[in-house]
Protein backbone atom coordinates (compact mmCIF):
# COMPACT_ATOMS: atom_id res chain seq x y z
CA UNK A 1 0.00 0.00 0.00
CA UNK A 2 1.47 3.46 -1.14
CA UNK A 3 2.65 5.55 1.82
CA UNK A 4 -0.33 8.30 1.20
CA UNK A 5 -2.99 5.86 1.48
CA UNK A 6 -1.77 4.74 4.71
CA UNK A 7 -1.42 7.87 6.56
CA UNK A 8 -5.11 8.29 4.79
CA UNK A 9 -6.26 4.97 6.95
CA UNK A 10 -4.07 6.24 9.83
CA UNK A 11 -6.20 9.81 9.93
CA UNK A 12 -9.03 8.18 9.78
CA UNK A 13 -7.80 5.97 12.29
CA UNK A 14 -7.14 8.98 14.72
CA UNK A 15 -9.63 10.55 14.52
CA UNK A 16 -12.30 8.02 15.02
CA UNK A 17 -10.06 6.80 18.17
CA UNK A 18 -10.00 10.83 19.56
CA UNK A 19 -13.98 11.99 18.66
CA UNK A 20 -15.63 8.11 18.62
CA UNK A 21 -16.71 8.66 14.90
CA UNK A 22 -15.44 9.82 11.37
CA UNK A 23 -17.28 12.68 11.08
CA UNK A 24 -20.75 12.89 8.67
CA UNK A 25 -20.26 13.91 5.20
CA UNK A 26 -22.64 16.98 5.86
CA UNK A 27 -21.78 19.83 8.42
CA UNK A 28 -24.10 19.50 12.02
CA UNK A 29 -26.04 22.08 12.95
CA UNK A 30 -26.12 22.89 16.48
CA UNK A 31 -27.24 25.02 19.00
CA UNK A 32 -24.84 28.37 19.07
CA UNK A 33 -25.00 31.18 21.24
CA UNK A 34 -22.68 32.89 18.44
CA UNK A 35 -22.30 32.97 14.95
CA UNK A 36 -19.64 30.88 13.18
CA UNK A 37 -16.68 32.84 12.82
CA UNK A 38 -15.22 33.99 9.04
CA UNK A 39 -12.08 35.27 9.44
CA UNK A 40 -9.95 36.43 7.68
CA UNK A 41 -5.58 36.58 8.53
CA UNK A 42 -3.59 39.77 7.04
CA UNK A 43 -0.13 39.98 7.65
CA UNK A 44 0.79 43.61 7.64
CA UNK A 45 4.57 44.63 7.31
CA UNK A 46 4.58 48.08 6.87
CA UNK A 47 2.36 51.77 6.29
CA UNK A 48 1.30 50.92 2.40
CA UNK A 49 0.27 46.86 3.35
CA UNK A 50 -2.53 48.76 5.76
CA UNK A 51 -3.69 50.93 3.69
CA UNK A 52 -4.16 48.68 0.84
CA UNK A 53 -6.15 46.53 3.62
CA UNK A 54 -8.31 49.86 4.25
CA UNK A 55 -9.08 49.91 0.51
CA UNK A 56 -10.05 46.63 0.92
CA UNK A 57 -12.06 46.44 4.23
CA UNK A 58 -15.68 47.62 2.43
CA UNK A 59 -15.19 44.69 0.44
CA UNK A 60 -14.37 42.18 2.49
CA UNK A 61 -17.41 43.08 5.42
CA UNK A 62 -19.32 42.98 2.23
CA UNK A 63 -18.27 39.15 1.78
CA UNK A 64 -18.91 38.33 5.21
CA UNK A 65 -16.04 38.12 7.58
CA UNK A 66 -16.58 39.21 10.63
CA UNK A 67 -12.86 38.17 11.99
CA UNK A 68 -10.25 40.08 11.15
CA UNK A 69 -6.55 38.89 12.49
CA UNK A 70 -4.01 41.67 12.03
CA UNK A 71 -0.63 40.07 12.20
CA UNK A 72 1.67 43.28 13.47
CA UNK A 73 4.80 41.68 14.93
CA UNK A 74 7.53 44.45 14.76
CA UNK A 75 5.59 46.44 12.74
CA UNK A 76 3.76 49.39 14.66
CA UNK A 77 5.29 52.44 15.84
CA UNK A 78 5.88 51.16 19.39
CA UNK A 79 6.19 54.02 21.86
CA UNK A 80 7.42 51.34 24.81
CA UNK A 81 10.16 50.04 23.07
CA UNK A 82 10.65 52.31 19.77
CA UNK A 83 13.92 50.25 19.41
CA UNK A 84 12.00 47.37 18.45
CA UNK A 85 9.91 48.34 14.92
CA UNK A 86 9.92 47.47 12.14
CA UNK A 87 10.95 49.38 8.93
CA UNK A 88 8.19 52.09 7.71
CA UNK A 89 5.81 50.69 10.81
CA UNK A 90 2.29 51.24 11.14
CA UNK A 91 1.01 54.10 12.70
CA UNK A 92 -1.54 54.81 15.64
CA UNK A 93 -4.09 56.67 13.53
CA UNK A 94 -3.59 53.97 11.04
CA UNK A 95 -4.82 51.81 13.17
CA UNK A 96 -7.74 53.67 14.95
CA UNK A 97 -8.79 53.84 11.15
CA UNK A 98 -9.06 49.72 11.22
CA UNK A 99 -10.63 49.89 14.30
CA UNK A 100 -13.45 52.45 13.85
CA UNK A 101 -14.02 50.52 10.45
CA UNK A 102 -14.37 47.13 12.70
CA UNK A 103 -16.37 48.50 15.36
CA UNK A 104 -19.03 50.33 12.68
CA UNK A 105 -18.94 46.85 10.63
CA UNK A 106 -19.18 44.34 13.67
CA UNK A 107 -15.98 42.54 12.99
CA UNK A 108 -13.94 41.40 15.97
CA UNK A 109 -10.27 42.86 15.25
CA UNK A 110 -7.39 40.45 16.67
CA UNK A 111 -3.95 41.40 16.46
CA UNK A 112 -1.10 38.88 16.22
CA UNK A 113 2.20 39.02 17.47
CA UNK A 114 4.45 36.26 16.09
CA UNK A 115 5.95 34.91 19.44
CA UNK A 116 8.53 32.64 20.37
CA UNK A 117 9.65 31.26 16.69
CA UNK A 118 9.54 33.35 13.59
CA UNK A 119 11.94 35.78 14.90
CA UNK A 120 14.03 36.06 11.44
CA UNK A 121 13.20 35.26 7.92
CA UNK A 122 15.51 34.40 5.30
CA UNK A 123 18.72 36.21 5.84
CA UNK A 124 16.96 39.14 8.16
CA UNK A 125 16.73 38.57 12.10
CA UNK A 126 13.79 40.69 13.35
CA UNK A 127 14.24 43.29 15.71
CA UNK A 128 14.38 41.56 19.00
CA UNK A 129 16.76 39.13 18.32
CA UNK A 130 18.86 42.50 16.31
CA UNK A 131 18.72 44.02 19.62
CA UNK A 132 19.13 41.70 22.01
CA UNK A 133 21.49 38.95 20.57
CA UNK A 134 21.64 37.68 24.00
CA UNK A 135 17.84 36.48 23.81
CA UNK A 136 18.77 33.73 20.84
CA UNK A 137 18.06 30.31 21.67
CA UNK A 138 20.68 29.72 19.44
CA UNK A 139 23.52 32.52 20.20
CA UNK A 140 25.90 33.22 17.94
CA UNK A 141 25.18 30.48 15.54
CA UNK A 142 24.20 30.03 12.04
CA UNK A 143 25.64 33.66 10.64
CA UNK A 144 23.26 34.64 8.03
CA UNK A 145 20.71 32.90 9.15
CA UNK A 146 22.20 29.75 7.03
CA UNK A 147 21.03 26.31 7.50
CA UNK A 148 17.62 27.08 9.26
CA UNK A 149 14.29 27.59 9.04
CA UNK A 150 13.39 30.75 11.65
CA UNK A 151 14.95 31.53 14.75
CA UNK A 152 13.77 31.68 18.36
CA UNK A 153 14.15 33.73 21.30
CA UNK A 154 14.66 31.25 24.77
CA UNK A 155 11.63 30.97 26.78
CA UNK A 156 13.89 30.91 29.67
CA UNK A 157 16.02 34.17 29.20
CA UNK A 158 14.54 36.15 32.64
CA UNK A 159 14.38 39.51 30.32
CA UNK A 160 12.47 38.26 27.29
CA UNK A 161 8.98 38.56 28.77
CA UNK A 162 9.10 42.13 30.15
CA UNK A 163 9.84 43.20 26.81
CA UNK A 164 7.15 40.98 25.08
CA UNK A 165 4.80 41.82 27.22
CA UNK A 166 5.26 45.45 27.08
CA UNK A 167 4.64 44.97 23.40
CA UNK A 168 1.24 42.78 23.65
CA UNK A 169 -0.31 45.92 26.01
CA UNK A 170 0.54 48.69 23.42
CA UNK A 171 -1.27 46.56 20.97
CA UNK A 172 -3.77 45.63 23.05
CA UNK A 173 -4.61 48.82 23.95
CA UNK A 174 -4.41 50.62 20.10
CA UNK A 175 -6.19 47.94 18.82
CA UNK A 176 -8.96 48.18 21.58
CA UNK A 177 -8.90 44.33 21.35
CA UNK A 178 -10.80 41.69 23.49
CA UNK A 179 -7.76 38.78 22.76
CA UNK A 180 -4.62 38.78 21.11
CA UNK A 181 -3.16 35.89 18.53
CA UNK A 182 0.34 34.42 20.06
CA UNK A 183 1.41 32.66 17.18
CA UNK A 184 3.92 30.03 18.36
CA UNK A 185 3.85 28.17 14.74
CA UNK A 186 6.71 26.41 13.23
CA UNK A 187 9.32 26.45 16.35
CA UNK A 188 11.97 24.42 15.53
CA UNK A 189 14.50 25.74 17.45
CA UNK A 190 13.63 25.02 21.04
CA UNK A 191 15.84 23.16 23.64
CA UNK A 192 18.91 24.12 21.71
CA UNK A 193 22.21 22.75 22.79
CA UNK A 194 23.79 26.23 21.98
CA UNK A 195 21.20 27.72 24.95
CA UNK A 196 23.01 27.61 28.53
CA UNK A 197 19.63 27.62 30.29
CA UNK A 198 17.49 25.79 27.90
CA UNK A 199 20.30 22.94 26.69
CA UNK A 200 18.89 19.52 27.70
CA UNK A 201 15.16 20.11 28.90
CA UNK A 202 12.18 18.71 27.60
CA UNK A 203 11.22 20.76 24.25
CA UNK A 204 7.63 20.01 25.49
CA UNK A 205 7.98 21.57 28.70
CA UNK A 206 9.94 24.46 27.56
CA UNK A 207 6.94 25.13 24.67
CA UNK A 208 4.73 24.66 27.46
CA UNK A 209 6.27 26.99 29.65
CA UNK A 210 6.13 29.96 27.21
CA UNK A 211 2.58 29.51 26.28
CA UNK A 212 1.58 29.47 30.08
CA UNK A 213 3.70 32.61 30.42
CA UNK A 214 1.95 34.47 27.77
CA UNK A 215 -1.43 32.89 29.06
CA UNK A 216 -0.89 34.56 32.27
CA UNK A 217 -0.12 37.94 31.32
CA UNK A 218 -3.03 38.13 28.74
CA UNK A 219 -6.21 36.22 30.25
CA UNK A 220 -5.15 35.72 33.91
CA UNK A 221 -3.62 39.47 34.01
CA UNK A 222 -5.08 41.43 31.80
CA UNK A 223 -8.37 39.77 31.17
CA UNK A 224 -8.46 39.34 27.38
CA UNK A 225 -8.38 35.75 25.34
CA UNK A 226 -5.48 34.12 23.56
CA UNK A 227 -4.95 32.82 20.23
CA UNK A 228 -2.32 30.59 19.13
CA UNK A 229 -1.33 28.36 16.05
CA UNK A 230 -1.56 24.68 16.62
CA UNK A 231 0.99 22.45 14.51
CA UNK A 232 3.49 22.21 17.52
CA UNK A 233 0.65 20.86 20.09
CA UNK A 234 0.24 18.11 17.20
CA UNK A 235 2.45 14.89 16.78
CA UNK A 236 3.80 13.98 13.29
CA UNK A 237 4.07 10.52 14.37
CA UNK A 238 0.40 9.76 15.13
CA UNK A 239 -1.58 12.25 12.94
CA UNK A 240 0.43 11.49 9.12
CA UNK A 241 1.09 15.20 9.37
CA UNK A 242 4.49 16.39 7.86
CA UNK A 243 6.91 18.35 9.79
CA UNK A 244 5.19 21.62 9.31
CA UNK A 245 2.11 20.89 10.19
CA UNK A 246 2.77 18.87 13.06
CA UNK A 247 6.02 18.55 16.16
CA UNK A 248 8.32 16.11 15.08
CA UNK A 249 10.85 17.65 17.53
CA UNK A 250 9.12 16.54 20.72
CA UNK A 251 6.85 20.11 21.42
CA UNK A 252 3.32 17.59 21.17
CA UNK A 253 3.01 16.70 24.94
CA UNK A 254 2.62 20.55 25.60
CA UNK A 255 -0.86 20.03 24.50
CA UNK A 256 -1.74 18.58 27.70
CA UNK A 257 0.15 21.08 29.41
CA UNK A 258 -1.78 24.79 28.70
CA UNK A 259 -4.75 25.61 29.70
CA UNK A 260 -7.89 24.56 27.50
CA UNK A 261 -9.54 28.18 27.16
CA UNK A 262 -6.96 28.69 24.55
CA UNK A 263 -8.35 28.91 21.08
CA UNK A 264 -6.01 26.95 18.27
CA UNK A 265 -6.12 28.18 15.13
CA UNK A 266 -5.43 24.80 13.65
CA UNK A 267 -4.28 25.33 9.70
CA UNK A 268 -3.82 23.09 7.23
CA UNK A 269 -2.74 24.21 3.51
CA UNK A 270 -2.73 20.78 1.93
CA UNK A 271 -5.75 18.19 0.54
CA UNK A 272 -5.83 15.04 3.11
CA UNK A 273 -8.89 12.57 3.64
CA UNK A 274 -8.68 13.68 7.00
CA UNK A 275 -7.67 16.29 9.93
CA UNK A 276 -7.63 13.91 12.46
CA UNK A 277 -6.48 17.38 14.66
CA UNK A 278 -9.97 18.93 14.19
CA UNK A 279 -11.10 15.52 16.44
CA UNK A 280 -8.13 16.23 18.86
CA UNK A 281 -8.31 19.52 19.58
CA UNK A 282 -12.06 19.42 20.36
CA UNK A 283 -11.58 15.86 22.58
CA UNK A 284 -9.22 17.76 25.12
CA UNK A 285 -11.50 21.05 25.22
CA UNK A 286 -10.43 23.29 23.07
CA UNK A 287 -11.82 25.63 20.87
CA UNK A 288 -11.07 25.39 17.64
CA UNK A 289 -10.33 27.66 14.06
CA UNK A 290 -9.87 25.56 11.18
CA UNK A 291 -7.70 27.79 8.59
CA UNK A 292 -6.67 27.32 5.38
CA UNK A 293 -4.49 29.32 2.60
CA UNK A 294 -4.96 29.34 -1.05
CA UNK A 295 -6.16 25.95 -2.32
CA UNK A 296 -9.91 26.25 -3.04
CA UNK A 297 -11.04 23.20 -3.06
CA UNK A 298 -8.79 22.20 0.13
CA UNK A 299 -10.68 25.06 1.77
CA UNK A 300 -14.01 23.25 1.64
CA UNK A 301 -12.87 19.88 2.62
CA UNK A 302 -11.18 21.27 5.65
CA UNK A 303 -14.85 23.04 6.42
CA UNK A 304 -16.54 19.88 5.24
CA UNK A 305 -14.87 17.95 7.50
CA UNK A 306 -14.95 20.60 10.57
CA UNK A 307 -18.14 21.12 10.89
CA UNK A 308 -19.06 17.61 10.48
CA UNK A 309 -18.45 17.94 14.36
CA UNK A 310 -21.30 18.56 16.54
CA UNK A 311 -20.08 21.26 18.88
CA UNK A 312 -20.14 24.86 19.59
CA UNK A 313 -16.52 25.05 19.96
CA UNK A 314 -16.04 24.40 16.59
CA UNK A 315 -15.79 27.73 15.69
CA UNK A 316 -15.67 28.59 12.21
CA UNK A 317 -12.80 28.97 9.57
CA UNK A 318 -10.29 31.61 9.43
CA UNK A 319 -8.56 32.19 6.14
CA UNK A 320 -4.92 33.68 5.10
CA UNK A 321 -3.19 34.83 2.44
CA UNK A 322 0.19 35.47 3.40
CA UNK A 323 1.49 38.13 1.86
CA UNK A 324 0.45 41.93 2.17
CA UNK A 325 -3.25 42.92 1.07
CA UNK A 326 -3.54 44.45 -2.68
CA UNK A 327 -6.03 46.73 -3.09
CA UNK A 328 -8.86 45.84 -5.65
CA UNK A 329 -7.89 42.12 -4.99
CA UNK A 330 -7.10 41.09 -1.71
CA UNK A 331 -11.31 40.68 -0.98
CA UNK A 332 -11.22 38.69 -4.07
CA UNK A 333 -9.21 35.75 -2.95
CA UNK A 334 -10.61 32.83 -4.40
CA UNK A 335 -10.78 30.77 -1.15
CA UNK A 336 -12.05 33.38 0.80
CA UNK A 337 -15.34 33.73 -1.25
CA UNK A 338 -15.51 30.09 -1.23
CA UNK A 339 -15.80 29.71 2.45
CA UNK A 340 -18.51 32.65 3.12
CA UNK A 341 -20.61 30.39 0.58
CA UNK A 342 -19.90 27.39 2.39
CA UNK A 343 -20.84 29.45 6.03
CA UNK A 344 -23.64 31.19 4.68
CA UNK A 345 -25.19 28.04 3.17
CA UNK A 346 -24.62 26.37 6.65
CA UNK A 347 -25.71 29.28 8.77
CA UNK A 348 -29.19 29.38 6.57
């Protein structure tokens, strides 16, 4: 049996051992005290990304979304650590111009603040890690950023988190937001044995401990929800996901680890028979935001098979594109359009 079929069976497998059943073929309706969620994930690098997303905000309310997740990182003109942004970063009445438009439209706005991994891309280390060298889980290694993927700042480094956290309340706070998206995807650097304090520990515990951290400052603290990505709370091994979708570094335990108010925004780009996470994720509590990127028909398999789930904390789908909004066709993205048909037909 070819290797794709089997991880097919071992999907279904999963998820029929983590839920009881392989899903219906037909989404469930149930009982909802809120709407299913569209969103919709912008990453936004710089002054002319937003406003070619402000162009494009009529359009997209007009298609439905009523998510918006505004992935800021370095950014925003940061006036708590102006050291820290980005090149050409967004400005404050930039974004009050977002938020009045969400407010007036009903959309929940969400910024995101890539933490933990993604801290370089390609040859370029983001600002943090520019500043503060001595925050690299992998210190003075890999010049150029050759030979990996993204780095990471250590989750044990005592000074990290004041910083960090400094960031998430400006953003909190300009954004007028009720939650803010951690994203923790893709963190492949994590126990590194270049790290004096994180050299040897468990990679689960250590992911563990820095999504605990940031769940303390932000729900416990400051009273808002969290939002994080889901691949490294997954295990390659068991669910036939690849290395991107799924830990194959040893993060996976840390699912059992953080608390289960977190909502997961669980993607998956590729066509499988199966998301035998969807199951998972719902089985230990969470709540749960499919999300997809730019394969259409993907996109309504992944909502197919979702929804097929009988429970409120299925949320929705959330989709992304990327790269930075272009006016005139960012509300035009094919797979966008296809799930506010899909979630309108359902919702009717």
């Amino acid at each position: 049996m070819k290797k794709t079929a089997l991880l097919a069976l071992a999907a279904l497998a999963f998820a029929f051992a983590t839920q009881g059943c392989v899903p219906k073929a037909k989404p469930q309706a149930v009982p909802r005290t809120q709407p299913l969620w569209l969103g919709f994930h912008v990453l936004i690098e710089n002054k002319p990304a937003a406003e070619a997303l402000l162009t494009e905000l009529p359009a997209l309310a007009a298609a439905g979304i009523n998510l918006l997740v505004f992935e800021v990182d370095y950014n925003y003109e940061y006036v708590s650590h102006p050291e820290l942004r980005g090149e050409d970063p967004i400005s404050r009445e930039t974004v009050k111009q977002v938020v009045r438009f969400c407010r007036d439209h009903k959309i929940r706005l969400i910024p995101e603040f890539q933490s933990l991994g993604h801290q370089s891309w390609a040859e370029k280390t983001y600002a943090l890690l520019t500043k503060h060298p001595e925050f690299d889980e992998t210190p003075g290694q890999f010049p150029g950023n050759k030979d990996i993927y993204c780095r990471s700042w250590c989750p044990l480094h005592p000074e990290v988190n004041p910083i960090i956290f400094a960031l998430y309340d400006e953003l909190l706070e300009v954004f007028e937001a009720d939650a803010l998206h951690v994203g923790m995807d893709e963190v492949f650097l994590i126990a590194g044995e270049f790290c004096p304090r994180c050299r040897g520990k468990d990679p689960a515990e250590l992911f563990a401990k820095a999504v605990n951290d940031y769940y303390q400052h932000l729900v416990r603290e400051r009273g808002v929800e969290m939002l994080m990505w889901g691949d490294r709370l997954l295990d390659g091994a068991s669910t036939g996901y690849e290395e991107w979708e799924a830990s194959m570094n040893g993060t996976h335990p840390a699912i059992d680890l953080i608390p289960k108010d977190i909502i997961i925004c669980d993607w998956h780009y590729e066509r499988m028979k199966s998301y035998p996470s969807i199951p998972l994720f719902l089985n230990k509590g969470f709540r749960v935001l499919p999300t997809s990127f730019r394969d259409v028909k993907q996109t309504k398999k992944l909502i197919d098979f979702s929804l097929a789930f009988p429970s409120e904390r299925m949320l929705g789908h959330l989709c992304t594109i990327w790269n930075a909004p272009e006016a005139g066709k960012t509300a035009q993205w094919p797979p966008l359009l296809a799930a506010a048909k899909k979630l309108r037909k359902f919702s009717s």
